[in-house]
ModelCIF file with pLDDT and N, C-alpha, C, O atoms, coordinates in Angstrom:
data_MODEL
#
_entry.id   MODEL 
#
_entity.id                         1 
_entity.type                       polymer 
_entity.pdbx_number_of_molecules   1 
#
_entity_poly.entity_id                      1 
_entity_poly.type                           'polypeptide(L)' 
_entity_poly.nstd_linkage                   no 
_entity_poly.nstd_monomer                   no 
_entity_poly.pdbx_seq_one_letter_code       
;(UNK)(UNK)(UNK)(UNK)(UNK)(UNK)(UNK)(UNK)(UNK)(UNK)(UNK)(UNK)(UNK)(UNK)(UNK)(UNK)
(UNK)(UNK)(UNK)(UNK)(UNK)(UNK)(UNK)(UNK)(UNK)(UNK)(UNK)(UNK)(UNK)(UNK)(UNK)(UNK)
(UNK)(UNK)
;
_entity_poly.pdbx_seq_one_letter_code_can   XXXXXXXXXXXXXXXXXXXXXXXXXXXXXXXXXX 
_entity_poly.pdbx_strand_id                 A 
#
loop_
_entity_poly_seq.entity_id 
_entity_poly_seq.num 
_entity_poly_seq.mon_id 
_entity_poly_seq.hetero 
1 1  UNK n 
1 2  UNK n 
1 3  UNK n 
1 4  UNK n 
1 5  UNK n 
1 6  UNK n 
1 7  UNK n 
1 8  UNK n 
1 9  UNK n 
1 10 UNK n 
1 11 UNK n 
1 12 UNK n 
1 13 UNK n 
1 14 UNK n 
1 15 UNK n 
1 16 UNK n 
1 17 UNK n 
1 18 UNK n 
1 19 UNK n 
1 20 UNK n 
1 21 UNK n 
1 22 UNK n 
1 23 UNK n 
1 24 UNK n 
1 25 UNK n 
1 26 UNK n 
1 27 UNK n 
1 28 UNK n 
1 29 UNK n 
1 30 UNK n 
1 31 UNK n 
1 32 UNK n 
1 33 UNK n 
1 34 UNK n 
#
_struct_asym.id          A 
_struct_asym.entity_id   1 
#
loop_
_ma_qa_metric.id 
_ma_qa_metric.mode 
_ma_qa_metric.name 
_ma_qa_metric.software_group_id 
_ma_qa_metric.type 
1 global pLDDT . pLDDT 
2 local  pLDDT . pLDDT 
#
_ma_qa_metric_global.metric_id      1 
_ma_qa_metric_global.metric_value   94.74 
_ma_qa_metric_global.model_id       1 
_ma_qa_metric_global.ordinal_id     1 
#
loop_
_ma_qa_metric_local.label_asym_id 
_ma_qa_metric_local.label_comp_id 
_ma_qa_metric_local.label_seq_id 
_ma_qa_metric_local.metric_id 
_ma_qa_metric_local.metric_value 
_ma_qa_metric_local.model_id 
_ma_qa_metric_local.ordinal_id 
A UNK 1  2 98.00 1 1  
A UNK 2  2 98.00 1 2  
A UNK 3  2 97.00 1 3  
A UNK 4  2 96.00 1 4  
A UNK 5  2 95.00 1 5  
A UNK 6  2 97.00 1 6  
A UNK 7  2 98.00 1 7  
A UNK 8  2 98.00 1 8  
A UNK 9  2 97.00 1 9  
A UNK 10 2 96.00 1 10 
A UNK 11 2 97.00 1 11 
A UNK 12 2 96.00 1 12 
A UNK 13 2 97.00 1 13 
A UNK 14 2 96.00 1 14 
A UNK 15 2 96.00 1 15 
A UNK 16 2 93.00 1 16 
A UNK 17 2 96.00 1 17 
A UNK 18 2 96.00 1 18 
A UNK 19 2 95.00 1 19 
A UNK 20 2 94.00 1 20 
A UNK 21 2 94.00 1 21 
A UNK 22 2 93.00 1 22 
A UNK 23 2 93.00 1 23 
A UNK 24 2 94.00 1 24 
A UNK 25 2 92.00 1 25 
A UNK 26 2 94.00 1 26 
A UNK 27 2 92.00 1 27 
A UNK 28 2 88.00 1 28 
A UNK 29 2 90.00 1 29 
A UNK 30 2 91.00 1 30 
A UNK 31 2 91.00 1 31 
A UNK 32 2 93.00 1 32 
A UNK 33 2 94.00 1 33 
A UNK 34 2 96.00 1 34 
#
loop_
_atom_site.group_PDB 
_atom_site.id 
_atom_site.type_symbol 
_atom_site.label_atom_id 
_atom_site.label_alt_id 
_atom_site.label_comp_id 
_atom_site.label_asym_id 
_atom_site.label_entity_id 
_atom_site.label_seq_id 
_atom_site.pdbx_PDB_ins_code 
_atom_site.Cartn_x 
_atom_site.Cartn_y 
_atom_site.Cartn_z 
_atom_site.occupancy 
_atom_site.B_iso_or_equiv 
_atom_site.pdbx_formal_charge 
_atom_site.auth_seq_id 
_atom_site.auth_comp_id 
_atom_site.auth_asym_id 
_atom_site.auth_atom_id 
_atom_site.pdbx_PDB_model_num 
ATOM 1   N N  . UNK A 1 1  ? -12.509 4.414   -1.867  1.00 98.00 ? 1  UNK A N  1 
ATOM 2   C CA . UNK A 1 1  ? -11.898 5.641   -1.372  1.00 98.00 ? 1  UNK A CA 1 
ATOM 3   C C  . UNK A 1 1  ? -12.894 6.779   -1.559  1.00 98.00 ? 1  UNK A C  1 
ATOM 4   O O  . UNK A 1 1  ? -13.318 7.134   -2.659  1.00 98.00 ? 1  UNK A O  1 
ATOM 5   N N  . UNK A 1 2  ? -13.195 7.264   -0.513  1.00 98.00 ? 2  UNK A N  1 
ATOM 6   C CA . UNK A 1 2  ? -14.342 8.388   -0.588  1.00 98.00 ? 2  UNK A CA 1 
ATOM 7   C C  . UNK A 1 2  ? -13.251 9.995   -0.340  1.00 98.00 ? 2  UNK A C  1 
ATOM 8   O O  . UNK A 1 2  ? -12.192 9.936   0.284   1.00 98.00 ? 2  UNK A O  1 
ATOM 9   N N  . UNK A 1 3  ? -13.524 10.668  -0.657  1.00 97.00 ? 3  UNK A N  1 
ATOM 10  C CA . UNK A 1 3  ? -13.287 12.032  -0.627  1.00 97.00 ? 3  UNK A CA 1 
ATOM 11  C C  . UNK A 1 3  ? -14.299 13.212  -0.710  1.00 97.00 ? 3  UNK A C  1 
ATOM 12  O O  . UNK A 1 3  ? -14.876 13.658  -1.702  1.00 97.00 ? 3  UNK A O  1 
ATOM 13  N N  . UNK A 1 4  ? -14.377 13.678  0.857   1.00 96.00 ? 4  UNK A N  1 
ATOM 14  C CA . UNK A 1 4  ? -15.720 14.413  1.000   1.00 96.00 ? 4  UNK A CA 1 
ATOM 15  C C  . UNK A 1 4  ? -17.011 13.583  0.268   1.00 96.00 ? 4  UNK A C  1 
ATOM 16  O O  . UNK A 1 4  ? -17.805 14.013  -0.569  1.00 96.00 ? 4  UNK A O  1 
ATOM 17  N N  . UNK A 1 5  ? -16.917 12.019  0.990   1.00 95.00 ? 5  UNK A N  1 
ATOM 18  C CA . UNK A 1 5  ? -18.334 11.849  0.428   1.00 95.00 ? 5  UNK A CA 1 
ATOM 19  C C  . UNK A 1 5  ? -18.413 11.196  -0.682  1.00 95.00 ? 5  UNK A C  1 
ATOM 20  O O  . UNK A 1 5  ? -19.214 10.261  -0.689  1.00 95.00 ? 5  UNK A O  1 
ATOM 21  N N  . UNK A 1 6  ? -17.818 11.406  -1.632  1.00 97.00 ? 6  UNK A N  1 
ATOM 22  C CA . UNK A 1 6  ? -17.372 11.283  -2.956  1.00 97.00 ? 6  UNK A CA 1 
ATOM 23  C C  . UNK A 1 6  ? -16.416 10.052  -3.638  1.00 97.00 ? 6  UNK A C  1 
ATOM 24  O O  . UNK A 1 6  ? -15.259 10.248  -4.010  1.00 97.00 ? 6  UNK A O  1 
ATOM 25  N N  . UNK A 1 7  ? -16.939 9.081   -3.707  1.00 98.00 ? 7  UNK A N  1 
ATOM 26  C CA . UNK A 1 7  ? -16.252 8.074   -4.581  1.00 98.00 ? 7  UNK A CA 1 
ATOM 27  C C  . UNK A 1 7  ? -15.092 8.664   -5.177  1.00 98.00 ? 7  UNK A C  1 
ATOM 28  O O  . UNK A 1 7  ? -15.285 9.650   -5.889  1.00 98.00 ? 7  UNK A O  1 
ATOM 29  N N  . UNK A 1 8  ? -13.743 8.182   -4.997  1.00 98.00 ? 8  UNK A N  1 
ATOM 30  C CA . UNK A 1 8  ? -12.690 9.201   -5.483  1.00 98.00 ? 8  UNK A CA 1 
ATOM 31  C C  . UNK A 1 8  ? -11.741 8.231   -6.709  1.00 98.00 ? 8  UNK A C  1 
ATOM 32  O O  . UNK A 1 8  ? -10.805 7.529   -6.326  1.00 98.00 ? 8  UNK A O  1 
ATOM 33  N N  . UNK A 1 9  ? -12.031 8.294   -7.808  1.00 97.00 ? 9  UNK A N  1 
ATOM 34  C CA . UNK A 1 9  ? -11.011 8.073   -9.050  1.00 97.00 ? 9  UNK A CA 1 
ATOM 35  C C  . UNK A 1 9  ? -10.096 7.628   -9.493  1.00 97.00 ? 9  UNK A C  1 
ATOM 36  O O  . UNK A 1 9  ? -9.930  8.515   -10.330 1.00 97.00 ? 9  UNK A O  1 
ATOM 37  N N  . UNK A 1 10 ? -9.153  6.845   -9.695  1.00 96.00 ? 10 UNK A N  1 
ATOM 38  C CA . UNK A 1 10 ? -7.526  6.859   -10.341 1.00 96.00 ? 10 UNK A CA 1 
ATOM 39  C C  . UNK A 1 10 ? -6.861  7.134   -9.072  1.00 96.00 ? 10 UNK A C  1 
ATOM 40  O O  . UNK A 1 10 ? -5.680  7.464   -9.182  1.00 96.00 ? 10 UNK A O  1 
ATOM 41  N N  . UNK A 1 11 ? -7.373  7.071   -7.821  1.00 97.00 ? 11 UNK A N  1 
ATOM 42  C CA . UNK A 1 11 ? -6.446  7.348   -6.550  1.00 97.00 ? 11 UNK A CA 1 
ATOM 43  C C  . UNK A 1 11 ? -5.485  6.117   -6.675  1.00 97.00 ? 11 UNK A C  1 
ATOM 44  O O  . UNK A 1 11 ? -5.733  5.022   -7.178  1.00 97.00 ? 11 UNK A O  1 
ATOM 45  N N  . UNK A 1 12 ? -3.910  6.724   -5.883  1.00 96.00 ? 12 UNK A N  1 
ATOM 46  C CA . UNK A 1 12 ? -3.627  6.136   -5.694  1.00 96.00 ? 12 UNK A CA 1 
ATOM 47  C C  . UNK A 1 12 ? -3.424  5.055   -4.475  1.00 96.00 ? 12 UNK A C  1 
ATOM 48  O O  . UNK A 1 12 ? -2.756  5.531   -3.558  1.00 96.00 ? 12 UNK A O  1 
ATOM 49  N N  . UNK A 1 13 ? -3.855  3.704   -4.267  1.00 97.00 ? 13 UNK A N  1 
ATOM 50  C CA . UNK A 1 13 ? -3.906  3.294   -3.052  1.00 97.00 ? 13 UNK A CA 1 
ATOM 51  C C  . UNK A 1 13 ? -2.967  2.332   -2.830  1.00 97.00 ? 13 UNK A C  1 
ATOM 52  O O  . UNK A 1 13 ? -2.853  1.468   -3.700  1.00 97.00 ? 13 UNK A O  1 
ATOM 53  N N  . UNK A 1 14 ? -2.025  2.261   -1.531  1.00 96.00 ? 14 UNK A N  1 
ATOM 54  C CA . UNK A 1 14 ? -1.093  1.681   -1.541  1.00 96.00 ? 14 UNK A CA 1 
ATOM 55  C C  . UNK A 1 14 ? -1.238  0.224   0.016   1.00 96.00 ? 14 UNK A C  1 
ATOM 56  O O  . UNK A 1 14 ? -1.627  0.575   1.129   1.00 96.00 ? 14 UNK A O  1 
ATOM 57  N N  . UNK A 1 15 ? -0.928  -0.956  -0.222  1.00 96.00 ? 15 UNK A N  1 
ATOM 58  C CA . UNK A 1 15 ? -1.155  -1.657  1.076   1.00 96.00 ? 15 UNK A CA 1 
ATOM 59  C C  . UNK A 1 15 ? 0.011   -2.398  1.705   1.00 96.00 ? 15 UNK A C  1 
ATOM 60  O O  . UNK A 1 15 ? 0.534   -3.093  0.835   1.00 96.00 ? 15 UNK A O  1 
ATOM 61  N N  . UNK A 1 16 ? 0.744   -2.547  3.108   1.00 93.00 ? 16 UNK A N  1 
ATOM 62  C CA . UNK A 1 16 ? 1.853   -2.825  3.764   1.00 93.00 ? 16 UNK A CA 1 
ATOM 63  C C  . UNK A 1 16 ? 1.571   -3.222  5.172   1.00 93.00 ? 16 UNK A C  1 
ATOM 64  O O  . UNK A 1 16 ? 1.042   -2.623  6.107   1.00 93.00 ? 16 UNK A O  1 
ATOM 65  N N  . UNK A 1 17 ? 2.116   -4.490  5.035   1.00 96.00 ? 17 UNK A N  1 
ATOM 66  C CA . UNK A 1 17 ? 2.234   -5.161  6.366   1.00 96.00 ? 17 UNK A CA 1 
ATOM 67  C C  . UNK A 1 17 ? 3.306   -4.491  7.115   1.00 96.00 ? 17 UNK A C  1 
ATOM 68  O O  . UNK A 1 17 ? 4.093   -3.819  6.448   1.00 96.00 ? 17 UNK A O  1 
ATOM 69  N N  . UNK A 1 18 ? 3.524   -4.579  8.774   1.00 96.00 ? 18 UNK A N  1 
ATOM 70  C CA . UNK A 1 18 ? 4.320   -4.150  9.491   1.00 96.00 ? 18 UNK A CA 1 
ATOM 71  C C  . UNK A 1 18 ? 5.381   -5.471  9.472   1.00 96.00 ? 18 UNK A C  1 
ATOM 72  O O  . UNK A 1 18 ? 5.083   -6.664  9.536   1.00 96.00 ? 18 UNK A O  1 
ATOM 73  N N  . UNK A 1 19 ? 6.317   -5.039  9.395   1.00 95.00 ? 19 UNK A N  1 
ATOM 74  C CA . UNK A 1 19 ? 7.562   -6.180  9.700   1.00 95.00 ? 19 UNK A CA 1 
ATOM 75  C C  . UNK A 1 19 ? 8.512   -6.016  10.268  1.00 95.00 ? 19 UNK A C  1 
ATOM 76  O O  . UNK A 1 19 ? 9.633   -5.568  10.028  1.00 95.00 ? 19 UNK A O  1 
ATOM 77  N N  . UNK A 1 20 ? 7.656   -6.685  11.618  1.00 94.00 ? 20 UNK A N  1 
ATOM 78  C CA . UNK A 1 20 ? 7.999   -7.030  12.847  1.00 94.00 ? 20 UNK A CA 1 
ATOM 79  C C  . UNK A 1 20 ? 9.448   -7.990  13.003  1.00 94.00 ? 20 UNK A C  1 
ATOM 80  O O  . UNK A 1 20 ? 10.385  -7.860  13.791  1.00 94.00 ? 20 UNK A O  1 
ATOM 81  N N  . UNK A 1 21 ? 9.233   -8.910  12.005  1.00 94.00 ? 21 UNK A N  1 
ATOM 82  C CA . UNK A 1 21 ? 10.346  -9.682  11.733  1.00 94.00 ? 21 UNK A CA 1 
ATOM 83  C C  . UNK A 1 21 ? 12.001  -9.120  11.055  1.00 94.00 ? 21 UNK A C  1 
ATOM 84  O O  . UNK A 1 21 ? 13.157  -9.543  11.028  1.00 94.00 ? 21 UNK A O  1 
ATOM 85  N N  . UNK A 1 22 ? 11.341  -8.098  10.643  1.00 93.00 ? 22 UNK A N  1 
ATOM 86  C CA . UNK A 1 22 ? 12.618  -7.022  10.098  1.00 93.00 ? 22 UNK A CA 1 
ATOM 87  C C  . UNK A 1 22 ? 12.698  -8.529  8.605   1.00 93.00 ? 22 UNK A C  1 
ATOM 88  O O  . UNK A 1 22 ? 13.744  -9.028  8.190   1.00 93.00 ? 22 UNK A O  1 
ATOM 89  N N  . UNK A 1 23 ? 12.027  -8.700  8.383   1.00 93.00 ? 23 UNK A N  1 
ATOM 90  C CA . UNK A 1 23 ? 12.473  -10.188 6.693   1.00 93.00 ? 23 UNK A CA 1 
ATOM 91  C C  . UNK A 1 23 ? 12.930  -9.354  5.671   1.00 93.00 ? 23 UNK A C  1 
ATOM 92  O O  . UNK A 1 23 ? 12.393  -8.258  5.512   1.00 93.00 ? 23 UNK A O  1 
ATOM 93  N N  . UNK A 1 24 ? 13.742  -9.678  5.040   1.00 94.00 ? 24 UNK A N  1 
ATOM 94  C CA . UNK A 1 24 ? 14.259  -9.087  3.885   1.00 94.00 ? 24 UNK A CA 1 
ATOM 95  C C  . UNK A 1 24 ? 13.342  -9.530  2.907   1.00 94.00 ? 24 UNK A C  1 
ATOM 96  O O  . UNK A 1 24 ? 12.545  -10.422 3.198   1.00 94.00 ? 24 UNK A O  1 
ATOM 97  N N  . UNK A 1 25 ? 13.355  -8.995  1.733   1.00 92.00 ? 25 UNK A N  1 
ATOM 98  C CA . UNK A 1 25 ? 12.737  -9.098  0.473   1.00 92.00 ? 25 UNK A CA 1 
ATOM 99  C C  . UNK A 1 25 ? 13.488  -9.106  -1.051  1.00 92.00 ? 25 UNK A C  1 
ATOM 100 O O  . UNK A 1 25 ? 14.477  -8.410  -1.280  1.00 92.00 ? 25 UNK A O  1 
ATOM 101 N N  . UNK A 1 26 ? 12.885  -9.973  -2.023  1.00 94.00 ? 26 UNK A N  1 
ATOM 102 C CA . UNK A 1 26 ? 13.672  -9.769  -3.146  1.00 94.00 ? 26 UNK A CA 1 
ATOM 103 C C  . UNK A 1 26 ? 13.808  -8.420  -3.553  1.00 94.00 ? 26 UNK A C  1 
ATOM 104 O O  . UNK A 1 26 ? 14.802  -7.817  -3.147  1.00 94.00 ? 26 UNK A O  1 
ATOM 105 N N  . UNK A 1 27 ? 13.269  -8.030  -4.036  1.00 92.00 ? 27 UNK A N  1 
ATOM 106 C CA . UNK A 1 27 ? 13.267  -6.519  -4.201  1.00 92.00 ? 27 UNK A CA 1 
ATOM 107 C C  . UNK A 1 27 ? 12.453  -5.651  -3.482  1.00 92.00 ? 27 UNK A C  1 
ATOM 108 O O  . UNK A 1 27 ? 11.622  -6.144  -2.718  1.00 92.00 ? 27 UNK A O  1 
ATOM 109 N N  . UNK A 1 28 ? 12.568  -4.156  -3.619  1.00 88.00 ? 28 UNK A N  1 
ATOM 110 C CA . UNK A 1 28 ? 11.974  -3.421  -2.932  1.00 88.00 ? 28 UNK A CA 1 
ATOM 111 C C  . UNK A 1 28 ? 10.482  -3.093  -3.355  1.00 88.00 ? 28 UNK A C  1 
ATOM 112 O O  . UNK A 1 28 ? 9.744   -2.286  -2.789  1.00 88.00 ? 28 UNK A O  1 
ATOM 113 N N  . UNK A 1 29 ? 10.175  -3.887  -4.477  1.00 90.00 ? 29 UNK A N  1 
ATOM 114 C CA . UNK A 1 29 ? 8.692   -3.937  -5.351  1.00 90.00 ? 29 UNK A CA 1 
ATOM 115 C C  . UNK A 1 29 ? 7.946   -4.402  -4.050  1.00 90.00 ? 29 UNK A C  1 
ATOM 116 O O  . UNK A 1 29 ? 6.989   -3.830  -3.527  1.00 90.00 ? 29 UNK A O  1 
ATOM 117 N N  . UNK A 1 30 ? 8.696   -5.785  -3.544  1.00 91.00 ? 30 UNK A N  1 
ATOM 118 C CA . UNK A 1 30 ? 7.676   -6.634  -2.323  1.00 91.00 ? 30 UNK A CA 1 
ATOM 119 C C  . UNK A 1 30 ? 7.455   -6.431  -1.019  1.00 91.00 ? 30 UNK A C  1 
ATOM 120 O O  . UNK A 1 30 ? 6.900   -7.144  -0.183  1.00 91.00 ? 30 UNK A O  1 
ATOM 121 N N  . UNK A 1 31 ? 8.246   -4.755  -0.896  1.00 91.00 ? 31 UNK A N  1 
ATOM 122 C CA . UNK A 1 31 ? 7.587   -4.119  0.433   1.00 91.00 ? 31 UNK A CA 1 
ATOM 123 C C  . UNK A 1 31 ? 6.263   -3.911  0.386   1.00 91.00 ? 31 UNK A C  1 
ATOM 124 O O  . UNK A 1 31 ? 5.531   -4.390  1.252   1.00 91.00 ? 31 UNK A O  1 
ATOM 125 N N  . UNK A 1 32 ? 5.936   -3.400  -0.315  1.00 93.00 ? 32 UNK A N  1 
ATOM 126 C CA . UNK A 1 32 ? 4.044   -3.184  -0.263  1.00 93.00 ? 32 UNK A CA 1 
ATOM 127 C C  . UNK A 1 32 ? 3.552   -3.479  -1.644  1.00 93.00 ? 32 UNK A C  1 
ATOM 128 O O  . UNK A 1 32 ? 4.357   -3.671  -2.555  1.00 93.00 ? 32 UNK A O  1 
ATOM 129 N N  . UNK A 1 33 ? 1.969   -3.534  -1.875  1.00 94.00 ? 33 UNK A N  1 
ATOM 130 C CA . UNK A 1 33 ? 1.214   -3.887  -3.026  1.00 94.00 ? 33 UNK A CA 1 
ATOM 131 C C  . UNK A 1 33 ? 0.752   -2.425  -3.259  1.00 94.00 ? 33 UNK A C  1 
ATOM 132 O O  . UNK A 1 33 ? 0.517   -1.629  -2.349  1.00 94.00 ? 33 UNK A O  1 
ATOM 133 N N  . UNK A 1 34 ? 0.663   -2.197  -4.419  1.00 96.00 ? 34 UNK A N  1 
ATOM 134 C CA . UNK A 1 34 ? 0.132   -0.725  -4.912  1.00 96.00 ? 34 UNK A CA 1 
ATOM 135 C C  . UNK A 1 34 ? -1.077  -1.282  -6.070  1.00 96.00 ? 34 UNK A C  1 
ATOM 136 O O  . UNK A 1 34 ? -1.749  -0.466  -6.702  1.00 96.00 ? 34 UNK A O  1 
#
């Protein structure tokens, strides 16, 4: 994660598939990976 250039820290980065399938999940933890 760059910021202005800049290698950026303790960011927080979050990752999520689109679901297309509308699939349910056990909990709401397994909507995305943080």
């Amino acid at each position: 994660v760059l910021m202005d250039g800049k290698p950026l820290a303790a960011a927080s980065v979050r990752m999520a598939r689109i679901n297309t399938e509308k699939r349910s999940v056990p909990t709401s933890w397994h909507e995305d990976i943080a």
